[in-house]
Structures are given as structure tokens and as C-alpha cells.
Protein backbone atom coordinates (compact mmCIF):
# COMPACT_ATOMS: atom_id res chain seq x y z
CA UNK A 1 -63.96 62.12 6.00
CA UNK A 2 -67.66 61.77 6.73
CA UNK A 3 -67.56 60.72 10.78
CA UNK A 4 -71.27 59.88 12.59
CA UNK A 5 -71.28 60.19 16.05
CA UNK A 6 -73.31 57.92 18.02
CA UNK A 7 -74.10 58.50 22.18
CA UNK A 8 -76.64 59.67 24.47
CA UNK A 9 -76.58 63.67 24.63
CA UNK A 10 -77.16 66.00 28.27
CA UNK A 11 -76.45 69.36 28.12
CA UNK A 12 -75.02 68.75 31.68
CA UNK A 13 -72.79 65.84 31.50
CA UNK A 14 -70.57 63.60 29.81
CA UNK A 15 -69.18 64.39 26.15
CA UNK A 16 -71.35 66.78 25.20
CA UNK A 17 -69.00 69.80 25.38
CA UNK A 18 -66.07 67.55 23.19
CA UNK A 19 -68.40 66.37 20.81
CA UNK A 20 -69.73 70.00 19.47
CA UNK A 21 -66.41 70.73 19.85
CA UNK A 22 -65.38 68.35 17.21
CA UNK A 23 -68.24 69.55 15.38
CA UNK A 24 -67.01 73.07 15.04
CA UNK A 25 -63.47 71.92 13.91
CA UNK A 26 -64.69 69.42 11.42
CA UNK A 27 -65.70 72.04 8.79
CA UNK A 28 -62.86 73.91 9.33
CA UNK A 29 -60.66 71.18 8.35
CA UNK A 30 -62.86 69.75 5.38
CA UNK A 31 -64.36 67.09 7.27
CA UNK A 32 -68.39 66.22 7.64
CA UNK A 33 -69.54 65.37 11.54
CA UNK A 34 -73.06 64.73 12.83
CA UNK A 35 -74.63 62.75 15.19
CA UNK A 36 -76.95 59.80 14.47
CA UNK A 37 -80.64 60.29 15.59
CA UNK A 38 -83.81 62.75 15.14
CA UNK A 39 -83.07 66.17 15.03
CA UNK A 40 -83.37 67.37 18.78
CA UNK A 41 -83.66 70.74 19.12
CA UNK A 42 -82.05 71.06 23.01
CA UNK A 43 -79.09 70.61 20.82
CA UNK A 44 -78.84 73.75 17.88
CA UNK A 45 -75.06 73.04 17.79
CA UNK A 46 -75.21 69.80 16.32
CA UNK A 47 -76.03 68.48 12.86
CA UNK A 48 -78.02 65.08 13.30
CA UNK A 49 -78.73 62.49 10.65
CA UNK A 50 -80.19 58.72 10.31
CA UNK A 51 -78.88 58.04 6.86
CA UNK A 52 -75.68 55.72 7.92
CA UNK A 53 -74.51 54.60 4.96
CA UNK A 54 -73.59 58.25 3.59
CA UNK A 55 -70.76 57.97 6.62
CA UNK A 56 -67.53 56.77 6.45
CA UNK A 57 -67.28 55.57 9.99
CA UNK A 58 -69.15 55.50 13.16
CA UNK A 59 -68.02 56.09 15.92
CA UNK A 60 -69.89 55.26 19.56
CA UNK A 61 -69.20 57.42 22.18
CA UNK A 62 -69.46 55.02 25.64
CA UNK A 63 -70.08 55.49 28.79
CA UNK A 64 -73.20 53.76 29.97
CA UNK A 65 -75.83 51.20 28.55
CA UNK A 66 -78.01 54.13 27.11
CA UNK A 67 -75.32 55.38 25.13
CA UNK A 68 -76.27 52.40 22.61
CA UNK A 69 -79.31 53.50 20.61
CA UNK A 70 -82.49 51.19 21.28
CA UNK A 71 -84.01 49.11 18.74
CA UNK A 72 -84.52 49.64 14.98
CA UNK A 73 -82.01 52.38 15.38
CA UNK A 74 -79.06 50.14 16.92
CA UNK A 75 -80.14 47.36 14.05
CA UNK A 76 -80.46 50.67 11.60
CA UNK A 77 -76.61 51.21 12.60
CA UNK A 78 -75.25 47.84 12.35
CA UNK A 79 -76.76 46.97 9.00
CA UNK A 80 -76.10 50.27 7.29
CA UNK A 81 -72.08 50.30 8.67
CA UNK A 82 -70.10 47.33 8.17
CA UNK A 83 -68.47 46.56 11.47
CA UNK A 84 -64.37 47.19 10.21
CA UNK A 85 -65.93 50.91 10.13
CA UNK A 86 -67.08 50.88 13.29
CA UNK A 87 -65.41 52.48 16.35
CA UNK A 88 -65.66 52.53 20.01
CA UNK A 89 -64.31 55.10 22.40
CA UNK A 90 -64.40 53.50 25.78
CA UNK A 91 -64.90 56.51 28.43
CA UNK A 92 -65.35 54.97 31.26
CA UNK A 93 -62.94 51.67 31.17
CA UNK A 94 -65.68 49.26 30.56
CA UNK A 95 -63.65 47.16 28.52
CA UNK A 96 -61.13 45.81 31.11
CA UNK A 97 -61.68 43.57 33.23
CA UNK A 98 -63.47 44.10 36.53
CA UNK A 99 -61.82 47.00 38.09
CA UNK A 100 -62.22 48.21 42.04
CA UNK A 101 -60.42 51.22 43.24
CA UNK A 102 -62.12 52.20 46.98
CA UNK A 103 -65.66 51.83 46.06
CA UNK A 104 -64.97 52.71 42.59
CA UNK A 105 -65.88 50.18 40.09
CA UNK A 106 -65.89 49.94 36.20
CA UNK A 107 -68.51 47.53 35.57
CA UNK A 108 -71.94 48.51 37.17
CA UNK A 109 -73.40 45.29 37.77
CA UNK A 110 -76.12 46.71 40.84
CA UNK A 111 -76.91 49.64 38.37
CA UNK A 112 -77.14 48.81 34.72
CA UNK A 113 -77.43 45.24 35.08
CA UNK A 114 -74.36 44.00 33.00
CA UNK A 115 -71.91 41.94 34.46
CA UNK A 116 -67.96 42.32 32.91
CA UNK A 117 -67.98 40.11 30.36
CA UNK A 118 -71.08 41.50 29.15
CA UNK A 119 -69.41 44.38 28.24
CA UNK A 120 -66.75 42.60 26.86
CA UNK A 121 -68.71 40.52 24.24
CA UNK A 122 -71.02 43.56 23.58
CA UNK A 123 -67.70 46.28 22.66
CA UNK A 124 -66.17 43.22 20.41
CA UNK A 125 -69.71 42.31 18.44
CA UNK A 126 -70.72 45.94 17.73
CA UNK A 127 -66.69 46.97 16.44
CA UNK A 128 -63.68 46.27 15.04
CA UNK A 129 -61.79 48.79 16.75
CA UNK A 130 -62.08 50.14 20.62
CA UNK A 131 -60.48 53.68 21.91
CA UNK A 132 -60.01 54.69 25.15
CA UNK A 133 -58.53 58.34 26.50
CA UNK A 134 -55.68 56.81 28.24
CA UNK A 135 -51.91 56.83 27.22
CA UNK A 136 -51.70 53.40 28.99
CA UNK A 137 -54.62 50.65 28.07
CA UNK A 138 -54.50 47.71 29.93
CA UNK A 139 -55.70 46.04 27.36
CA UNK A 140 -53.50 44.82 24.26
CA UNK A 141 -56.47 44.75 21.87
CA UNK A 142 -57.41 48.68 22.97
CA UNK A 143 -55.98 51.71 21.41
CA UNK A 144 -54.90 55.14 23.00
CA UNK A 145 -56.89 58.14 21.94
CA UNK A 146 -57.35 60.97 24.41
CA UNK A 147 -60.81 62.16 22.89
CA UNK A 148 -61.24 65.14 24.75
CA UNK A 149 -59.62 68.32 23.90
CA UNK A 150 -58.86 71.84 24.77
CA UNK A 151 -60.24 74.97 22.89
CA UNK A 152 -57.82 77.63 23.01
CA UNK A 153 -60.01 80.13 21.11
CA UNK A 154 -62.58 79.47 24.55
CA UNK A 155 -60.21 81.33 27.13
CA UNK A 156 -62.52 83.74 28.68
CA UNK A 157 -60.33 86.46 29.60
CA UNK A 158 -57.01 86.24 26.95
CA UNK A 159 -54.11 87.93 28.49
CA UNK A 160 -50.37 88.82 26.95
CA UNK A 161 -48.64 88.13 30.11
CA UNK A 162 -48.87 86.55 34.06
CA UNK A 163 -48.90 90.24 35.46
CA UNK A 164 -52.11 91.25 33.82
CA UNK A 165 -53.20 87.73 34.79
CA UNK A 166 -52.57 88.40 38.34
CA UNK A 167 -53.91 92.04 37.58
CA UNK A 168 -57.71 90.64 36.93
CA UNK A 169 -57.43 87.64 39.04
CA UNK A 170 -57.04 89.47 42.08
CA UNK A 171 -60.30 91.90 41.44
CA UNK A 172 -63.43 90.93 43.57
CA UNK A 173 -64.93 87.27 42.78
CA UNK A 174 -68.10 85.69 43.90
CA UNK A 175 -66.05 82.68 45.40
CA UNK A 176 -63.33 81.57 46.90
CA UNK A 177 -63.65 77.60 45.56
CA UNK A 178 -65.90 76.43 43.13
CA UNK A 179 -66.21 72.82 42.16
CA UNK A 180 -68.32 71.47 38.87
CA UNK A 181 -69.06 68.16 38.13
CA UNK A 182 -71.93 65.21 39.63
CA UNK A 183 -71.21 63.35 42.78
CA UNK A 184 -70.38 60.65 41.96
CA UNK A 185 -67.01 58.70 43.02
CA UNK A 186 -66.07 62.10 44.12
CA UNK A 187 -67.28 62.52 47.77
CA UNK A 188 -63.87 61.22 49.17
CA UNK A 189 -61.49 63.28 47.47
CA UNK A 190 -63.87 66.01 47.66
CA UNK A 191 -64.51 65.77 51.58
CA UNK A 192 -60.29 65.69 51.91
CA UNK A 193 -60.18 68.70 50.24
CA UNK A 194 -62.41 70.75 52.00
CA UNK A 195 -61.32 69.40 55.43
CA UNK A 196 -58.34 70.93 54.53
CA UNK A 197 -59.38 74.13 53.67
CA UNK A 198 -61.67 74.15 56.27
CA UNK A 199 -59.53 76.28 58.99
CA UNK A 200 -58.82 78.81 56.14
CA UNK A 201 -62.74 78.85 54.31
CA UNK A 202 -63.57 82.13 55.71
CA UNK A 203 -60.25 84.04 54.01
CA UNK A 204 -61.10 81.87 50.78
CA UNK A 205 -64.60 83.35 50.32
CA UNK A 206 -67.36 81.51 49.74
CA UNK A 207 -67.71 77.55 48.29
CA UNK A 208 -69.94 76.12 45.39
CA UNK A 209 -70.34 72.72 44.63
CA UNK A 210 -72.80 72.53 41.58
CA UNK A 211 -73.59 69.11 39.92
CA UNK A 212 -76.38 66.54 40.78
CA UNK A 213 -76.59 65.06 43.93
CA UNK A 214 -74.39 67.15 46.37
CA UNK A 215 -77.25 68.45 48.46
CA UNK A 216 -77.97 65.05 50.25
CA UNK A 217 -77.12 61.48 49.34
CA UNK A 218 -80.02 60.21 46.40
CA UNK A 219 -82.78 57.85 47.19
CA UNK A 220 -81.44 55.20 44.90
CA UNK A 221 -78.03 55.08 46.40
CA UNK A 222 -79.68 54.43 49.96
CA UNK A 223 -82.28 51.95 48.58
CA UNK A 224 -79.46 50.04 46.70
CA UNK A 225 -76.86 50.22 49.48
CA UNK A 226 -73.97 51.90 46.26
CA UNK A 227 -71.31 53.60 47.98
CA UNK A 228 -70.04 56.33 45.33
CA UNK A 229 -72.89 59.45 45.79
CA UNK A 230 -72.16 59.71 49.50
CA UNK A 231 -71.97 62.96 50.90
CA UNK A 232 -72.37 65.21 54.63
CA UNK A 233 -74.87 68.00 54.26
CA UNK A 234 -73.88 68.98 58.19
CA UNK A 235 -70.46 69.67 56.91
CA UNK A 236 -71.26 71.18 54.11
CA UNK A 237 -73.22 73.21 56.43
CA UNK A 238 -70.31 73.97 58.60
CA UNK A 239 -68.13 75.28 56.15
CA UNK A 240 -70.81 77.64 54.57
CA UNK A 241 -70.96 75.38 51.30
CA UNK A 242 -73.19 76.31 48.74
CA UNK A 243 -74.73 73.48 46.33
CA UNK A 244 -76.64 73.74 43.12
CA UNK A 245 -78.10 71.68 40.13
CA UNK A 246 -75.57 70.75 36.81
CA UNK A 247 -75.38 73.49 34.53
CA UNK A 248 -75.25 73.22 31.18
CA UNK A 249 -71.74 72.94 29.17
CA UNK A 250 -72.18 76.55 28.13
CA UNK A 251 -72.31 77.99 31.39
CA UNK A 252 -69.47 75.98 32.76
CA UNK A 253 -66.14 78.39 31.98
CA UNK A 254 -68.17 81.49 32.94
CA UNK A 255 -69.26 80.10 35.92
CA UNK A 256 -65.63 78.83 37.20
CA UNK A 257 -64.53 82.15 36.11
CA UNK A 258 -66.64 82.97 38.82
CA UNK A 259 -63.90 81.51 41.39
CA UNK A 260 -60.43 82.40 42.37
CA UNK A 261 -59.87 78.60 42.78
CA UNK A 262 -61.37 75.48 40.99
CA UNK A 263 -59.83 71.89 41.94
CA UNK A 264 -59.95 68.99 39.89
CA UNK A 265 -61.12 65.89 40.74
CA UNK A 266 -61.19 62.68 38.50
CA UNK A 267 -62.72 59.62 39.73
CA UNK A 268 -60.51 56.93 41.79
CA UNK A 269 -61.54 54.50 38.69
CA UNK A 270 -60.19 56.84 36.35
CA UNK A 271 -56.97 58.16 38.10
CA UNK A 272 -56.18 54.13 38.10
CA UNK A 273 -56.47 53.76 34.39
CA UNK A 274 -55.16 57.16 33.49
CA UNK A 275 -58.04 58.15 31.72
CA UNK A 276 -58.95 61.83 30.95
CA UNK A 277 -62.21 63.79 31.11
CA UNK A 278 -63.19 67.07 29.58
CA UNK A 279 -62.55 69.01 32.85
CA UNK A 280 -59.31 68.36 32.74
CA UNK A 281 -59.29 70.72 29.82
CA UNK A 282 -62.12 72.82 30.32
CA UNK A 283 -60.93 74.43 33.39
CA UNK A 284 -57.57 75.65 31.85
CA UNK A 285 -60.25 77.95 30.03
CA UNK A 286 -61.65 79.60 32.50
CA UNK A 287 -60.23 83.16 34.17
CA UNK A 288 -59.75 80.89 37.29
CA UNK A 289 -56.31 79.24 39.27
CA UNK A 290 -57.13 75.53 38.70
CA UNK A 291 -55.97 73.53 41.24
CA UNK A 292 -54.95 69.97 40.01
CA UNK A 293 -56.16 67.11 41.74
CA UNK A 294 -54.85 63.97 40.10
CA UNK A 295 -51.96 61.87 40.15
CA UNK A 296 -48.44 63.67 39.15
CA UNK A 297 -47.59 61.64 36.68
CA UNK A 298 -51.07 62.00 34.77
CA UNK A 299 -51.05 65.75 35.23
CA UNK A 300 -47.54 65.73 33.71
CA UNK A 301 -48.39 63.88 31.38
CA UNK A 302 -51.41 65.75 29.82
CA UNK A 303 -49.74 69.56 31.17
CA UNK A 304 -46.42 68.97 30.59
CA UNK A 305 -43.72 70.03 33.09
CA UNK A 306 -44.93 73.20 33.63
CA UNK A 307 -48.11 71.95 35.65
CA UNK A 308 -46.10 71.16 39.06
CA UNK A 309 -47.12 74.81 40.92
CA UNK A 310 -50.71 73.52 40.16
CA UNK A 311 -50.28 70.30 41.85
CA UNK A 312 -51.26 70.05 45.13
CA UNK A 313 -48.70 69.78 48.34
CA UNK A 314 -49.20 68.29 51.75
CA UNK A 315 -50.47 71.51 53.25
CA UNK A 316 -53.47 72.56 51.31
CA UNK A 317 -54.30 75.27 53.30
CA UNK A 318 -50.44 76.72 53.56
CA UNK A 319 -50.67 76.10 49.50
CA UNK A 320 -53.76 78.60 48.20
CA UNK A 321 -52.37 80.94 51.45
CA UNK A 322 -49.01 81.68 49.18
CA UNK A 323 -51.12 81.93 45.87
CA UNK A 324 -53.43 84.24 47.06
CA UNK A 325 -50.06 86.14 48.49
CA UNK A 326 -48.14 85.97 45.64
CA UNK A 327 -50.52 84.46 42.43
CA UNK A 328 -47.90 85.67 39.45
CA UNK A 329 -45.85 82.25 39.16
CA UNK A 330 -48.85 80.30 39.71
CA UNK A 331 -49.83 82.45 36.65
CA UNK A 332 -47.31 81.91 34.53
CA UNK A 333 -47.34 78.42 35.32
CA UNK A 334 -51.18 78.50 33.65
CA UNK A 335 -50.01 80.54 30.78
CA UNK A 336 -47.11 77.78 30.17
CA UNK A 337 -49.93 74.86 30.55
CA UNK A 338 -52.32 76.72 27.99
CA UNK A 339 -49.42 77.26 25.73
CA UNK A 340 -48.61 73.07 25.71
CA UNK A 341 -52.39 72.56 25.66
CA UNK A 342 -52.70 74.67 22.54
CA UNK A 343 -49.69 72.79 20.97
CA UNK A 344 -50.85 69.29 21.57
CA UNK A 345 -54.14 69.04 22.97
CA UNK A 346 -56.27 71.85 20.55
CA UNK A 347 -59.29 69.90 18.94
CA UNK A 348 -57.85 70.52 15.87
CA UNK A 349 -54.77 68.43 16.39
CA UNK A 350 -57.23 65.93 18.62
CA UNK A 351 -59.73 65.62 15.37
CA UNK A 352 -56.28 65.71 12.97
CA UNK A 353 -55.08 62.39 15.28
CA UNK A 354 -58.54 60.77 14.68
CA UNK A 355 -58.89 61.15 11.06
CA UNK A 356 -55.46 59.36 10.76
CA UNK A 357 -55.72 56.37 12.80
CA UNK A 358 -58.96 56.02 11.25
CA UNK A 359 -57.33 56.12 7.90
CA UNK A 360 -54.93 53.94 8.88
């Protein structure tokens, strides 16, 4: 099957990671991907093409406005594909209806400018079909597809066994925490986190947060009064915390490797909904403990069973005390996750999935 790909690309951010991942796997399993626009040569992964009507389906990859092409090419699209072969894959949970979880929101009205049933009309005039990576839509016109994936072929450091595991783990790392990803919709859980590492930072090592915006709250947030990119420099300050620009999705599982721990944090928007993000895979591949920051039944859900030492208990600090004292059966615990990752999360079996229900 010949699949075209259609969403704004950043080396730093959103699907960029799952979408040359699907790339890779497509030849491999006789399939033809690229990714409609100009060739753009940030991007040397990717095979990029205008000529729609030599695809079998396209698919548009959503998370924001931009992630449409502008005119001809969005008129280029829906002329050359007729609309029962296109698709939508919903990242975000734009097509509900007007969701609030804190100050969490899934239609950005103050931002992009489109009000809820904007999106609505717009996701059911461009396709036939809409995705989301959720097991649970809320919607009875939305099906499930999980999108991202996990690479097992990507694990920096392979090991045989949770004793040679604990054997590198343990050697000398540049930090204690690190943290990837943009503020944004973060701060809170973030700001929990650290407060509760806080008394123990010092036997941790050193923090990184590195993604836009964690340096000071932005300009635009302040001048349009958006709660979401808020964030305390002094206590960042406090506890030592260093913060740096996004890096790009090639630096990402060397740099976490980089870190004895690495939480993860979804957005309160997306915890609601149930919907998965790259991280949630892309940190299993790193030579790093990855603590698990998202609702127990999710993390089951997308881990299996074996997840539940990576979950986080009431005492954070008491918690990473007893890995760092005894890391093995946190360990094996990762190897168990990578194992049920590889079974039925690989981008092989997540491409495999797609190719069928688009069949179908």
C-alpha cells in the first residue's frame, strides 16, 4: 500500500520521530510511505512527494491548524484524493467536544482562533475516517489507533539480563533527573514532582529540563493571560535546575541516557482522554530508569502488568531512595515492559494494524 503522509514537520516536536519511524518499516514490509510537500532537506530521512494521486490513501497527521497544508496544496490534496481515502489521526483530541481538565483545554480558541465546532466541521469535510491514539474515544464516529510506536532495534545499551542492567546503570551519569519535552500543560505536574524530590536533589545529582519555554514563562502567554506555559525560575533556581532549548528527535535517547532517572509526564488533557504520545515509548529506549507519570490504568494499559515498580507511590522521594539502593527489580521490571512493548507496540505491528483497518 502506497500511504502519503500529510503534517507540519520540527525536528523538535510532535510526530516527527513516529513518522520516520514508519518510514523505515514501510519498505521493510513492502509498503511505499512519503510525505506530501517540497523536498526539505532538514529532513534526509524522509521521502517527500506532491503527486497525490499515485497514493492509495492520505493520511493527516493533526495536531494544530498548521498541520493542514495552505492553499493550492490543501486544494492539490483534496482534488487529487477522493475523500473515502482520506484519513485523520486526531493527536491532540480536537475532535470531541470542548474539553477542560485544570487549565488544560482541547480546543484553542485564544490561540489558533477556532472555536469547537470548527474543528468539528473541518475533521468531517476533509475525511471519511478520523483516528485517535486512545483505546477509549469518546466519540462513536472516532476510531482507536495508537499511532505511535516503540523501536526495539533503538535500545541504546541492549543487555541479556537486569544484573548487567543494574551493572551499567549504576556507573557515573551526568544527572540525576532529566526531563524532555516543551512546557506546555506540564508546569503542574512538573513543579509536584520536583517539590518532592526537592529534600533529596543533592543525592540525585543534578536536574535538566530541556524543551522550549522552561527558562521563564513566554511573552505570549503573559500578553494573552493562557495559563498552560507557567513556570518558577526562583525554584528552579533553588533546586540547582538546569534548562535548555528542544533537541532534535535524534538526540533525545542519548541524551536521557544521560540520566539515572527520566519521569513522564503527559498533559492533564491527554491523561483525561487516554491518549498516548511518543515519549511514552521513546523513553523505554533509552539506558535510563523511566519513571512513569500517568494514570495506572493507562500505564497498564500500554506496559502491561509489569509496569507497576515504575509507577509512582506517595513518597517520591522514599521511592528513587530504594531504586538507587537496590535498582535490579526496577530493572527487570524495564526488561519485562520492553519485552511487551516489542510484542505489541513495535512499529512493525503499529504499521501492520494500519494497513489493515485501512484495507478494511
Amino acid at each position: 500500500m502506497k500511504l502519503l503522509l500529510i503534517s507540519k514537520l520540527a525536528r523538535s516536536s510532535r510526530a516527527i520521530n513516529t513518522i520516520t519511524q514508519y518510514s523505515r518499516v514501510a519498505g521493510e514490509l513492502g509498503h511505499k510511505i512519503a510525505v506530501f510537500g517540497e523536498k526539505q532537506l532538514d529532513f534526509p530521512e524522509l521521502q517527500f512527494s506532491l503527486d497525490v494521486p499515485a497514493f492509495d490513501i492520505a493520511i493527516f497527521i493533526i495536531y494544530m491548524p498548521s498541520d493542514f497544508p495552505d492553499l493550492p496544496y490543501l486544494a492539490s490534496l483534496l482534488d487529487g484524493m477522493p475523500k473515502s481515502r482520506r484519513v485523520i489521526i486526531d493527536c491532540s483530541g480536537r475532535y470531541n467536544e470542548t474539553i477542560r481538565v485544570e487549565h488544560d483545554f482541547n480546543h484553542l480558541e485564544k490561540m489558533d482562533g477556532h472555536q469547537g465546532w470548527e474543528w468539528i466541521e473541518a475533521f468531517q469535510s476533509v475525511a471519511d475516517r478520523i483516528l485517535q491514539p486512545t483505546l477509549t474515544p469518546r466519540r462513536d464516529d472516532v476510531g482507536s489507533f495508537l499511532f505511535h510506536g516503540y523501536d526495539p532495534e533503538g535500545v541504546v545499551h541492549p543487555v541479556a539480563s537486569a544484573a548487567e542492567a543494574t551493572q551499567h546503570w549504576c556507573r557515573s551519569k551526568k544527572y540525576g533527573v532529566a526531563y524532555v519535552g516543551n512546557n506546555w500543560q506540564r508546569w503542574t505536574q512538573v513543579q509536584r514532582f520536583l517539590e518532592a524530590i526537592g529534600p533529596i536533589h543533592q543525592k540525585l545529582g543534578p536536574i535538566a529540563l530541556v524543551g522550549w519555554d522552561w527558562k521563564r514563562r513566554p511573552d505570549w502567554a503573559v500578553q494573552m493571560g493562557i495559563k498552560g506555559a507557567d513556570v518558577d525560575p526562583e525554584f528552579l533556581q533553588q533546586l540547582d535546575v538546569e534548562t535548555g532549548d528542544a533537541i532534535p528527535f535524534t538526540e533525545l535517547p542519548g541524551f536521557l541516557s544521560n540520566a539515572r532517572f527520566c519521569p513522564i509526564f503527559q498533559r492533564p488533557l491527554f491523561n483525561e482522554l487516554g491518549l498516548v504520545t511518543n515519549r511514552l515509548f521513546e523513553t523505554l529506549i533509552a539506558d535510563t530508569i523511566p519513571l512513569v507519570m500517568v494514570p495506572e490504568p493507562l500505564a497498564e494499559s500500554i506496559y502491561g502488568p509489569a509496569v507497576r515498580p515504575l509507577l509512582p507511590t506517595n513518597d517520591i522521594g522514599s521511592w528513587l531512595q530504594d531504586i538507587i539502593r537496590n535498582p535490579e527489580p526496577y530493572w527487570e521490571a524495564i526488561l519485562r515492559v520492553r519485552q511487551h512493548l516489542t510484542l505489541h507496540h513495535s512499529y512493525h505491528q503499529r504499521l501492520t494494524e494500519l494497513i489493515a483497518m485501512l484495507g478494511a
